[in-house]
PDB file of N, CA and C in Angstrom:
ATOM      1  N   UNK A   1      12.769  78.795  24.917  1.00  0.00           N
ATOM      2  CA  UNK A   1      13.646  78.682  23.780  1.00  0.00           C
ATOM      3  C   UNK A   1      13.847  77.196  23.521  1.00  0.00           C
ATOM      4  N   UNK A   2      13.468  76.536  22.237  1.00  0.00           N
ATOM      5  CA  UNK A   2      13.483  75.192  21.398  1.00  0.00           C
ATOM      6  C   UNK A   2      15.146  75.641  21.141  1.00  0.00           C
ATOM      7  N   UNK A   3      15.787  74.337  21.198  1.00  0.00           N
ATOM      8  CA  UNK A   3      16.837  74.079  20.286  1.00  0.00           C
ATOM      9  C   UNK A   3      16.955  72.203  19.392  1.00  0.00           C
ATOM     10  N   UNK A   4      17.249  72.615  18.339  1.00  0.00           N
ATOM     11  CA  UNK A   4      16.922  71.822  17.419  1.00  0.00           C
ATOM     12  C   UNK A   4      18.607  70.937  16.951  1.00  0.00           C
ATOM     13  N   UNK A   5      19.140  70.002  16.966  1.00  0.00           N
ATOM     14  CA  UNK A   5      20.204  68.923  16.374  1.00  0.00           C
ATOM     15  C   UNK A   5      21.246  70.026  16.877  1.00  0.00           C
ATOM     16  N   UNK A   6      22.189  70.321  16.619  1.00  0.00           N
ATOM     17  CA  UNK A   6      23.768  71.129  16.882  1.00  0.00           C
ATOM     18  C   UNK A   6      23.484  72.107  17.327  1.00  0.00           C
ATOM     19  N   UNK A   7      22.510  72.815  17.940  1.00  0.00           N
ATOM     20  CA  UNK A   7      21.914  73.643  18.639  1.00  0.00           C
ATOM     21  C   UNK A   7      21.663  73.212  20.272  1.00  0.00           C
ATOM     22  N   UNK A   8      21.197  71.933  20.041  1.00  0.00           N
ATOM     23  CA  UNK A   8      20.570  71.284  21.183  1.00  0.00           C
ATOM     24  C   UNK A   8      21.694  71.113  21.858  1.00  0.00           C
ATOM     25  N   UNK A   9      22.464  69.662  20.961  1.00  0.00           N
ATOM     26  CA  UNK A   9      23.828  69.421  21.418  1.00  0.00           C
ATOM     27  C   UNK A   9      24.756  70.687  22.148  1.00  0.00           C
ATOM     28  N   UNK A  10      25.149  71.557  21.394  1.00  0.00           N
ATOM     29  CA  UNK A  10      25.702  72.986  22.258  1.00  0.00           C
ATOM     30  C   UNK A  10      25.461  73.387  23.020  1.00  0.00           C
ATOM     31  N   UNK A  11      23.575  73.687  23.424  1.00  0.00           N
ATOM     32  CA  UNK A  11      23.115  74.344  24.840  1.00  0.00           C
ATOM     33  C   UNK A  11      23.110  73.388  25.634  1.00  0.00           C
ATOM     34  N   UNK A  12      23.457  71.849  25.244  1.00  0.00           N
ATOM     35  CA  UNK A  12      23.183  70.537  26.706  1.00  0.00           C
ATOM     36  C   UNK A  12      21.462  70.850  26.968  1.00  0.00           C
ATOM     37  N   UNK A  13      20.946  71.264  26.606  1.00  0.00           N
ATOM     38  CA  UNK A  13      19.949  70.782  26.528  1.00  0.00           C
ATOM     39  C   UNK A  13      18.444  71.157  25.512  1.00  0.00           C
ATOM     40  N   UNK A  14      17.579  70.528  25.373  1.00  0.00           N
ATOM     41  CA  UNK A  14      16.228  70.852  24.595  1.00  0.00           C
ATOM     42  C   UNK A  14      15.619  71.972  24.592  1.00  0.00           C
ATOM     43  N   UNK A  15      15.553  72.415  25.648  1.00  0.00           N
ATOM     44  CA  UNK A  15      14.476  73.657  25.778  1.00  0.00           C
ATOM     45  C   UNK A  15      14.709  74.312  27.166  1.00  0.00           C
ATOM     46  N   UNK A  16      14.845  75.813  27.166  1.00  0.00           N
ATOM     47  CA  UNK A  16      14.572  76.395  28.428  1.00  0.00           C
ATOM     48  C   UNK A  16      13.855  77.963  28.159  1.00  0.00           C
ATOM     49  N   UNK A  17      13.355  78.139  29.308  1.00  0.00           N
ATOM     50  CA  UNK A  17      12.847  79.270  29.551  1.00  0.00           C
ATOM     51  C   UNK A  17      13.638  80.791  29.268  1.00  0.00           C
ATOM     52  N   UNK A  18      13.032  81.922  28.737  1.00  0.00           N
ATOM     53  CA  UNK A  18      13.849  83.279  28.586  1.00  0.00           C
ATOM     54  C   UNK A  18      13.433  84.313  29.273  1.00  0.00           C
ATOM     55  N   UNK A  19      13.841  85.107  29.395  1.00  0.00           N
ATOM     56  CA  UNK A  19      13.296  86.703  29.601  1.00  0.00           C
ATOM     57  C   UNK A  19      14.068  87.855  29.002  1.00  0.00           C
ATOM     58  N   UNK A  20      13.283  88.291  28.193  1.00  0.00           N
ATOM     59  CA  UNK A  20      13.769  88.777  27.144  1.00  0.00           C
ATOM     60  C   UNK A  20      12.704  89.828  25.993  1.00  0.00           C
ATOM     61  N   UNK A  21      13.048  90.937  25.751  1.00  0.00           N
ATOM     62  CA  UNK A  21      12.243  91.565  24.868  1.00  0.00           C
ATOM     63  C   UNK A  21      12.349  91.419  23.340  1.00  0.00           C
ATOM     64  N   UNK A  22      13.893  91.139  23.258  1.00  0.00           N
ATOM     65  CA  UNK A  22      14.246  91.188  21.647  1.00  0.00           C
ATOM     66  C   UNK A  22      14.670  89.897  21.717  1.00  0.00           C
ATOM     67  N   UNK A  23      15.011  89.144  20.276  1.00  0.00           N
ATOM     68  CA  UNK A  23      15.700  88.045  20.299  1.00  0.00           C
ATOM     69  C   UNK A  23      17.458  87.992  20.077  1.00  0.00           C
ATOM     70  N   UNK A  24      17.553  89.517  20.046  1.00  0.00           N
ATOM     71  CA  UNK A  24      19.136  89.694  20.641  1.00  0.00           C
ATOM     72  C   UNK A  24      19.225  89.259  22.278  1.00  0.00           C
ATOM     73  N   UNK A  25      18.448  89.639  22.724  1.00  0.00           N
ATOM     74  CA  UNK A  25      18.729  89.968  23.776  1.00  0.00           C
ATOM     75  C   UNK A  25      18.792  88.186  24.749  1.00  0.00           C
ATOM     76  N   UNK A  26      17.658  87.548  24.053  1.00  0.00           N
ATOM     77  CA  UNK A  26      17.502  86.036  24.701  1.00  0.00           C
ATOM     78  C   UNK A  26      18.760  85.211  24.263  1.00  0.00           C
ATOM     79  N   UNK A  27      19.266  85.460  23.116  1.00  0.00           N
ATOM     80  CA  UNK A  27      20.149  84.995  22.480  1.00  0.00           C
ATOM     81  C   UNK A  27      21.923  85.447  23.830  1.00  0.00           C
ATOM     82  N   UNK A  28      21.924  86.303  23.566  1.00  0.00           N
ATOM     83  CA  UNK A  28      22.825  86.746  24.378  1.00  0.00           C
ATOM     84  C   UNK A  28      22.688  86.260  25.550  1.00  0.00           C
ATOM     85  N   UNK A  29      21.554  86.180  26.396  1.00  0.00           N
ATOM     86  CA  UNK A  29      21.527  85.576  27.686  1.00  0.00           C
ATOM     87  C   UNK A  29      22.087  84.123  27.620  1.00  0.00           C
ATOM     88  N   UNK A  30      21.634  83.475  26.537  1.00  0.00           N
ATOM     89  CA  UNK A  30      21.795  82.323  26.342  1.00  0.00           C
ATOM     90  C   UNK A  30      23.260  82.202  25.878  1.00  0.00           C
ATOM     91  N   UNK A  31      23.864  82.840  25.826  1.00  0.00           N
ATOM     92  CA  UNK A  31      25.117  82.741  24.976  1.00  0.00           C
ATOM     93  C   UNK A  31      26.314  83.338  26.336  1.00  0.00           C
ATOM     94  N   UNK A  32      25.506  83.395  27.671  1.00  0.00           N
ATOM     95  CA  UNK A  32      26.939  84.108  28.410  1.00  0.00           C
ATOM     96  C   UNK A  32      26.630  82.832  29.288  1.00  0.00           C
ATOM     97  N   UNK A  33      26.099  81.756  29.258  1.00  0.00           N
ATOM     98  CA  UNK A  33      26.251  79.904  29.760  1.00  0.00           C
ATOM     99  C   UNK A  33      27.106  79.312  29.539  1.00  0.00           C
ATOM    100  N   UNK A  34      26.770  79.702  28.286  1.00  0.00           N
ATOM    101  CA  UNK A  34      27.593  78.351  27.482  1.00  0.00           C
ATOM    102  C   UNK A  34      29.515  78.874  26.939  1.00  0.00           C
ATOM    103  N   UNK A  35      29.815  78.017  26.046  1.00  0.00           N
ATOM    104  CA  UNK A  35      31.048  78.204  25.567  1.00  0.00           C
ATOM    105  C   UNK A  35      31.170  78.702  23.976  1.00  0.00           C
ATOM    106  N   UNK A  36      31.972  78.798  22.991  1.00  0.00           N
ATOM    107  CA  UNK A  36      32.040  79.139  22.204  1.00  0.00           C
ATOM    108  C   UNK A  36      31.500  78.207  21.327  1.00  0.00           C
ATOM    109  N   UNK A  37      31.827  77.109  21.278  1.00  0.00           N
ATOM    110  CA  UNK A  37      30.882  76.295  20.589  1.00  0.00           C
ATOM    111  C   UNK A  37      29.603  76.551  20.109  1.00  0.00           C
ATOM    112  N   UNK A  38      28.801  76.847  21.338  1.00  0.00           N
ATOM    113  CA  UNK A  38      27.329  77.418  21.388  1.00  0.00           C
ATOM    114  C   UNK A  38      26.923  78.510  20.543  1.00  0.00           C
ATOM    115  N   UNK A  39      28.074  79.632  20.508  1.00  0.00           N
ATOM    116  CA  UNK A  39      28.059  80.624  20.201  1.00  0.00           C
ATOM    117  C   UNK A  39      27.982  80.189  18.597  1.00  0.00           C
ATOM    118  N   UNK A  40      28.758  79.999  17.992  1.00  0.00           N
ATOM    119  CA  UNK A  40      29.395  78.941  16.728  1.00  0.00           C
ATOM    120  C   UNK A  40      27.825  78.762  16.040  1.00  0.00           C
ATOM    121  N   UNK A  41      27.756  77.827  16.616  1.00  0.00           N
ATOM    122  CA  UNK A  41      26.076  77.600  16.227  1.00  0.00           C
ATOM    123  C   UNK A  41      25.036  78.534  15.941  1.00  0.00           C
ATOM    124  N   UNK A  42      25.248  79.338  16.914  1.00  0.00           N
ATOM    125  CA  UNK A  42      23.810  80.119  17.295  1.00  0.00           C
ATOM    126  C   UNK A  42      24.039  81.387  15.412  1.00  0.00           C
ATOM    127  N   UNK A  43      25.425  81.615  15.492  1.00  0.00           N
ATOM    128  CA  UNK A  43      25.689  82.709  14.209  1.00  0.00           C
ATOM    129  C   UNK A  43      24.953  81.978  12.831  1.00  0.00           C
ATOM    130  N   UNK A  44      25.300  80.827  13.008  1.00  0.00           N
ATOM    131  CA  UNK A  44      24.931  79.852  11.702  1.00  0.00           C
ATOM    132  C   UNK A  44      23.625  79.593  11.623  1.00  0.00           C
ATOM    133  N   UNK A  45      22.777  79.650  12.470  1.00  0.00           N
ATOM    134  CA  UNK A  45      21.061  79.167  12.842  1.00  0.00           C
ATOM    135  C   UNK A  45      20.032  80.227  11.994  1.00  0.00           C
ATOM    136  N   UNK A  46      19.314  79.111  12.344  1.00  0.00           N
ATOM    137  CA  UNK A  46      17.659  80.513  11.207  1.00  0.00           C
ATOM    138  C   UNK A  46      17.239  80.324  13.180  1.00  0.00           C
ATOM    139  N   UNK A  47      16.054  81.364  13.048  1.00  0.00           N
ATOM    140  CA  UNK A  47      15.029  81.381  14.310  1.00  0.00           C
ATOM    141  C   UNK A  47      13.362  81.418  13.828  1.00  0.00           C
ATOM    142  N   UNK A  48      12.569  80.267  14.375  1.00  0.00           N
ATOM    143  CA  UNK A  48      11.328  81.108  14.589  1.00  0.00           C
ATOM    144  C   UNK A  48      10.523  81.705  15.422  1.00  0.00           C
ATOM    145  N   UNK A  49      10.179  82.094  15.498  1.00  0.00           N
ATOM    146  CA  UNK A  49       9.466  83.002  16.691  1.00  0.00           C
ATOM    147  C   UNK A  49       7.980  82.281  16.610  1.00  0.00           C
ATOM    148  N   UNK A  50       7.738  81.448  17.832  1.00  0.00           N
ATOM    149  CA  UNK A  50       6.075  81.657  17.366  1.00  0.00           C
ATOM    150  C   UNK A  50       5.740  80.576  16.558  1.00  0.00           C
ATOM    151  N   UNK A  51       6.624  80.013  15.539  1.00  0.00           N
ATOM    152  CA  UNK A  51       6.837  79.589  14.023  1.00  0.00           C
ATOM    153  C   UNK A  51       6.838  80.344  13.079  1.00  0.00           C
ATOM    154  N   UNK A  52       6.923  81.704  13.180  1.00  0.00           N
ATOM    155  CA  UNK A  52       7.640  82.885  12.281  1.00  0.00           C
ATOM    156  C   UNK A  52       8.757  82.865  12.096  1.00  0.00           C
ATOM    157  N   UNK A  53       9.260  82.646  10.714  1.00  0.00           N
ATOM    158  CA  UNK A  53      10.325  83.385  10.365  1.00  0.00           C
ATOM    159  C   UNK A  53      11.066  84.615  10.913  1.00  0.00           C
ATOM    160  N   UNK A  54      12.110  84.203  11.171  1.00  0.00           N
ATOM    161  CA  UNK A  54      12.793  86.087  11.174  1.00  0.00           C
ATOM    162  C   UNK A  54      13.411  86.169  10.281  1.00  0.00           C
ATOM    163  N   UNK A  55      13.922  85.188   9.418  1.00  0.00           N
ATOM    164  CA  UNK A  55      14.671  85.447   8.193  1.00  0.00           C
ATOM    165  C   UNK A  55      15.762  86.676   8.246  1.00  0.00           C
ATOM    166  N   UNK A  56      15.954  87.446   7.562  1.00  0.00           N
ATOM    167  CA  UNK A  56      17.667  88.205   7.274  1.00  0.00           C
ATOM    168  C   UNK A  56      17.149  90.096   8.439  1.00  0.00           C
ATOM    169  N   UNK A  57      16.345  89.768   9.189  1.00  0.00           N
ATOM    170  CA  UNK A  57      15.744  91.029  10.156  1.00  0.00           C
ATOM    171  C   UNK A  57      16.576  90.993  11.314  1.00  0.00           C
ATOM    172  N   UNK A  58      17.209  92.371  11.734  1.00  0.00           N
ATOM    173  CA  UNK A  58      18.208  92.333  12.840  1.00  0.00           C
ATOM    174  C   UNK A  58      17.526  91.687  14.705  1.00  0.00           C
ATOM    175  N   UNK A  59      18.593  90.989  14.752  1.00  0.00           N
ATOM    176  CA  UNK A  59      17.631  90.045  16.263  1.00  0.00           C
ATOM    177  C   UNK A  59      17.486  91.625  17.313  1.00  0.00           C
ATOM    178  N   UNK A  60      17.803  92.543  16.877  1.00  0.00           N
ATOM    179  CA  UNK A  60      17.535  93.213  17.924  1.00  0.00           C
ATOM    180  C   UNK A  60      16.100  93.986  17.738  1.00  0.00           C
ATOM    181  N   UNK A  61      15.873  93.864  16.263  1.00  0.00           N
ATOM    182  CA  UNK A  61      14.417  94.623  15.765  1.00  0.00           C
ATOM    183  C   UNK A  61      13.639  93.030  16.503  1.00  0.00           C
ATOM    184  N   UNK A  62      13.947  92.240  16.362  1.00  0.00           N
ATOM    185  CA  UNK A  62      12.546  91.235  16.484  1.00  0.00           C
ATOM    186  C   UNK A  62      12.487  91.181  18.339  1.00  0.00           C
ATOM    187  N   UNK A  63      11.103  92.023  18.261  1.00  0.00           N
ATOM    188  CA  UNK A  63      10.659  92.069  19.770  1.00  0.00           C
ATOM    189  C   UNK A  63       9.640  90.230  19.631  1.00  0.00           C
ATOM    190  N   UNK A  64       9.635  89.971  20.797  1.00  0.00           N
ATOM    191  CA  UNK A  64       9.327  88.583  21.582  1.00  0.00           C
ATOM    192  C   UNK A  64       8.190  88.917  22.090  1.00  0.00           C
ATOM    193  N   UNK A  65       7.052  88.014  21.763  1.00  0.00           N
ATOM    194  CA  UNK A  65       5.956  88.039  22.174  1.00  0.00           C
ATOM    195  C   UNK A  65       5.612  87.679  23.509  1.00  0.00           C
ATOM    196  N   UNK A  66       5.125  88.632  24.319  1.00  0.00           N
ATOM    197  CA  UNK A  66       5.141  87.501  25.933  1.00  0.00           C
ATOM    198  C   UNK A  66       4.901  85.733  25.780  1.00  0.00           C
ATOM    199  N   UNK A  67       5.376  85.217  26.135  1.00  0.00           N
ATOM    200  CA  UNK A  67       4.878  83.353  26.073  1.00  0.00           C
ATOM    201  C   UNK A  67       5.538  83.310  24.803  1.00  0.00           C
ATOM    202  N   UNK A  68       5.855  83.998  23.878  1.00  0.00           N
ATOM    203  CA  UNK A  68       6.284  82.910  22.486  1.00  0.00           C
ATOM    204  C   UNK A  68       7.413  82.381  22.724  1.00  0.00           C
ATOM    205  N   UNK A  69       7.804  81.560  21.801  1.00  0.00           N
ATOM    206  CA  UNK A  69       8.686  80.090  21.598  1.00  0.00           C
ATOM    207  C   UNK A  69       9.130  80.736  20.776  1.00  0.00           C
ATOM    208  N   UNK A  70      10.485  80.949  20.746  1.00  0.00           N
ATOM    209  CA  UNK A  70      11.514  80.927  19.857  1.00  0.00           C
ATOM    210  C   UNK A  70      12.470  79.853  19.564  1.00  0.00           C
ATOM    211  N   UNK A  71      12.673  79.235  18.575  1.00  0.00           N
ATOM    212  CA  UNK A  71      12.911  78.043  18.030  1.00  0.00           C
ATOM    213  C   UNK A  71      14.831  78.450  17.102  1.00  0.00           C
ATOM    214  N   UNK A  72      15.713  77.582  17.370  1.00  0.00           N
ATOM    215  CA  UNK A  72      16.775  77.786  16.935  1.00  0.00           C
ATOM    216  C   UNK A  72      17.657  76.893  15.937  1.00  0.00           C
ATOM    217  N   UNK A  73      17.188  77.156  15.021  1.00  0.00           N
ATOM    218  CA  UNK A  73      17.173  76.095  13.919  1.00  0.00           C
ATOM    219  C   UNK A  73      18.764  76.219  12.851  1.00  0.00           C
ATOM    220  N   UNK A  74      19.793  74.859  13.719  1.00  0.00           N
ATOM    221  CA  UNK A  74      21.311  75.221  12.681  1.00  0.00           C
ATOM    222  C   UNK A  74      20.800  74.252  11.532  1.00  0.00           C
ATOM    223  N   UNK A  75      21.864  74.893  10.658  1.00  0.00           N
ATOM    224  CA  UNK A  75      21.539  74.142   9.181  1.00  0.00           C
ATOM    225  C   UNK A  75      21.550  72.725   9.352  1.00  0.00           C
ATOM    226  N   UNK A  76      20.892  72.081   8.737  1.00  0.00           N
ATOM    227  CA  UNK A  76      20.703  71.084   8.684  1.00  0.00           C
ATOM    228  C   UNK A  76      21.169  70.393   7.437  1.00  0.00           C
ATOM    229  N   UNK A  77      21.743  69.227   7.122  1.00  0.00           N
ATOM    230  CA  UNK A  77      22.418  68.319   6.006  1.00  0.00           C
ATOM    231  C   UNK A  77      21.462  67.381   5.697  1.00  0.00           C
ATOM    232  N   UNK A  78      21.813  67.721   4.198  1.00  0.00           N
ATOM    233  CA  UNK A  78      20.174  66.492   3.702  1.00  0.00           C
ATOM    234  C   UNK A  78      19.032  66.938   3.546  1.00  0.00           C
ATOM    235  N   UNK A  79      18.495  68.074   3.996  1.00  0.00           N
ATOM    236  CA  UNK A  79      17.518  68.304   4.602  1.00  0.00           C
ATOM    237  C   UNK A  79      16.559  69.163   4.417  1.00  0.00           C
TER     238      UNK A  79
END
Protein backbone atom coordinates (compact mmCIF):
# COMPACT_ATOMS: atom_id res chain seq x y z
CA UNK A 1 0.00 0.00 0.00
CA UNK A 2 1.46 3.64 -1.59
CA UNK A 3 0.38 6.58 0.39
CA UNK A 4 0.55 9.81 -1.30
CA UNK A 5 0.88 13.85 0.66
CA UNK A 6 -1.95 13.74 3.80
CA UNK A 7 -2.18 10.19 3.40
CA UNK A 8 1.46 9.60 3.89
CA UNK A 9 1.68 12.18 6.61
CA UNK A 10 -1.32 10.21 8.61
CA UNK A 11 0.03 6.58 8.14
CA UNK A 12 3.85 8.00 9.33
CA UNK A 13 4.86 6.45 6.66
CA UNK A 14 5.30 5.84 2.54
CA UNK A 15 4.50 2.49 1.87
CA UNK A 16 3.77 -0.85 3.57
CA UNK A 17 2.88 -4.20 2.89
CA UNK A 18 -1.05 -5.79 3.10
CA UNK A 19 -2.88 -8.90 3.28
CA UNK A 20 -5.92 -8.58 2.16
CA UNK A 21 -8.59 -9.75 -0.44
CA UNK A 22 -10.78 -6.66 -0.82
CA UNK A 23 -9.70 -3.12 -0.49
CA UNK A 24 -12.14 -2.82 2.44
CA UNK A 25 -10.55 -5.06 4.03
CA UNK A 26 -6.61 -3.60 3.62
CA UNK A 27 -8.04 -0.37 4.36
CA UNK A 28 -9.45 -1.42 7.64
CA UNK A 29 -6.33 -3.22 8.63
CA UNK A 30 -4.68 -0.16 8.02
CA UNK A 31 -7.03 1.91 9.82
CA UNK A 32 -7.01 -0.20 13.36
CA UNK A 33 -2.86 1.44 13.63
CA UNK A 34 -3.41 4.44 13.30
CA UNK A 35 -5.68 7.27 14.87
CA UNK A 36 -8.53 9.12 13.60
CA UNK A 37 -6.76 11.42 11.70
CA UNK A 38 -5.77 8.57 9.37
CA UNK A 39 -9.10 7.51 9.23
CA UNK A 40 -10.17 11.30 8.16
CA UNK A 41 -8.09 10.95 5.23
CA UNK A 42 -8.53 7.61 4.09
CA UNK A 43 -12.84 8.62 3.69
CA UNK A 44 -11.68 11.65 1.56
CA UNK A 45 -9.02 9.63 -0.81
CA UNK A 46 -9.53 8.16 -4.50
CA UNK A 47 -7.52 4.52 -4.69
CA UNK A 48 -5.68 2.83 -7.45
CA UNK A 49 -5.27 -0.53 -7.64
CA UNK A 50 -2.55 -1.61 -9.91
CA UNK A 51 -3.03 2.09 -11.35
CA UNK A 52 -6.75 1.34 -11.78
CA UNK A 53 -9.19 3.39 -10.82
CA UNK A 54 -11.80 2.27 -8.37
CA UNK A 55 -13.62 5.34 -8.70
CA UNK A 56 -17.38 5.46 -6.89
CA UNK A 57 -17.24 1.00 -6.65
CA UNK A 58 -17.81 -0.33 -3.06
CA UNK A 59 -14.08 -1.13 -1.43
CA UNK A 60 -15.56 -4.25 -0.49
CA UNK A 61 -16.50 -5.32 -4.27
CA UNK A 62 -12.82 -4.39 -5.32
CA UNK A 63 -10.99 -7.77 -4.81
CA UNK A 64 -6.88 -7.18 -4.76
CA UNK A 65 -4.81 -8.73 -7.06
CA UNK A 66 -2.13 -11.00 -5.41
CA UNK A 67 1.18 -8.48 -5.54
CA UNK A 68 -0.91 -5.40 -6.62
CA UNK A 69 -0.21 -1.91 -5.26
CA UNK A 70 -2.88 -0.11 -4.08
CA UNK A 71 -2.21 3.51 -4.09
CA UNK A 72 -4.14 6.12 -1.70
CA UNK A 73 -4.59 9.21 -3.23
CA UNK A 74 -6.23 12.43 -0.71
CA UNK A 75 -7.33 15.34 -2.67
CA UNK A 76 -4.95 17.25 -3.64
CA UNK A 77 -4.94 21.46 -3.92
CA UNK A 78 -3.86 23.00 -7.10
CA UNK A 79 -3.70 20.05 -8.65
Amino acid sequence: MRYWAAAKAAAGTHEEPYEAETLAEALAAAAEKRDEEFARVVRRSSFLISGDPVGSRPHESVVLPEGGVVEVLPPFAGG
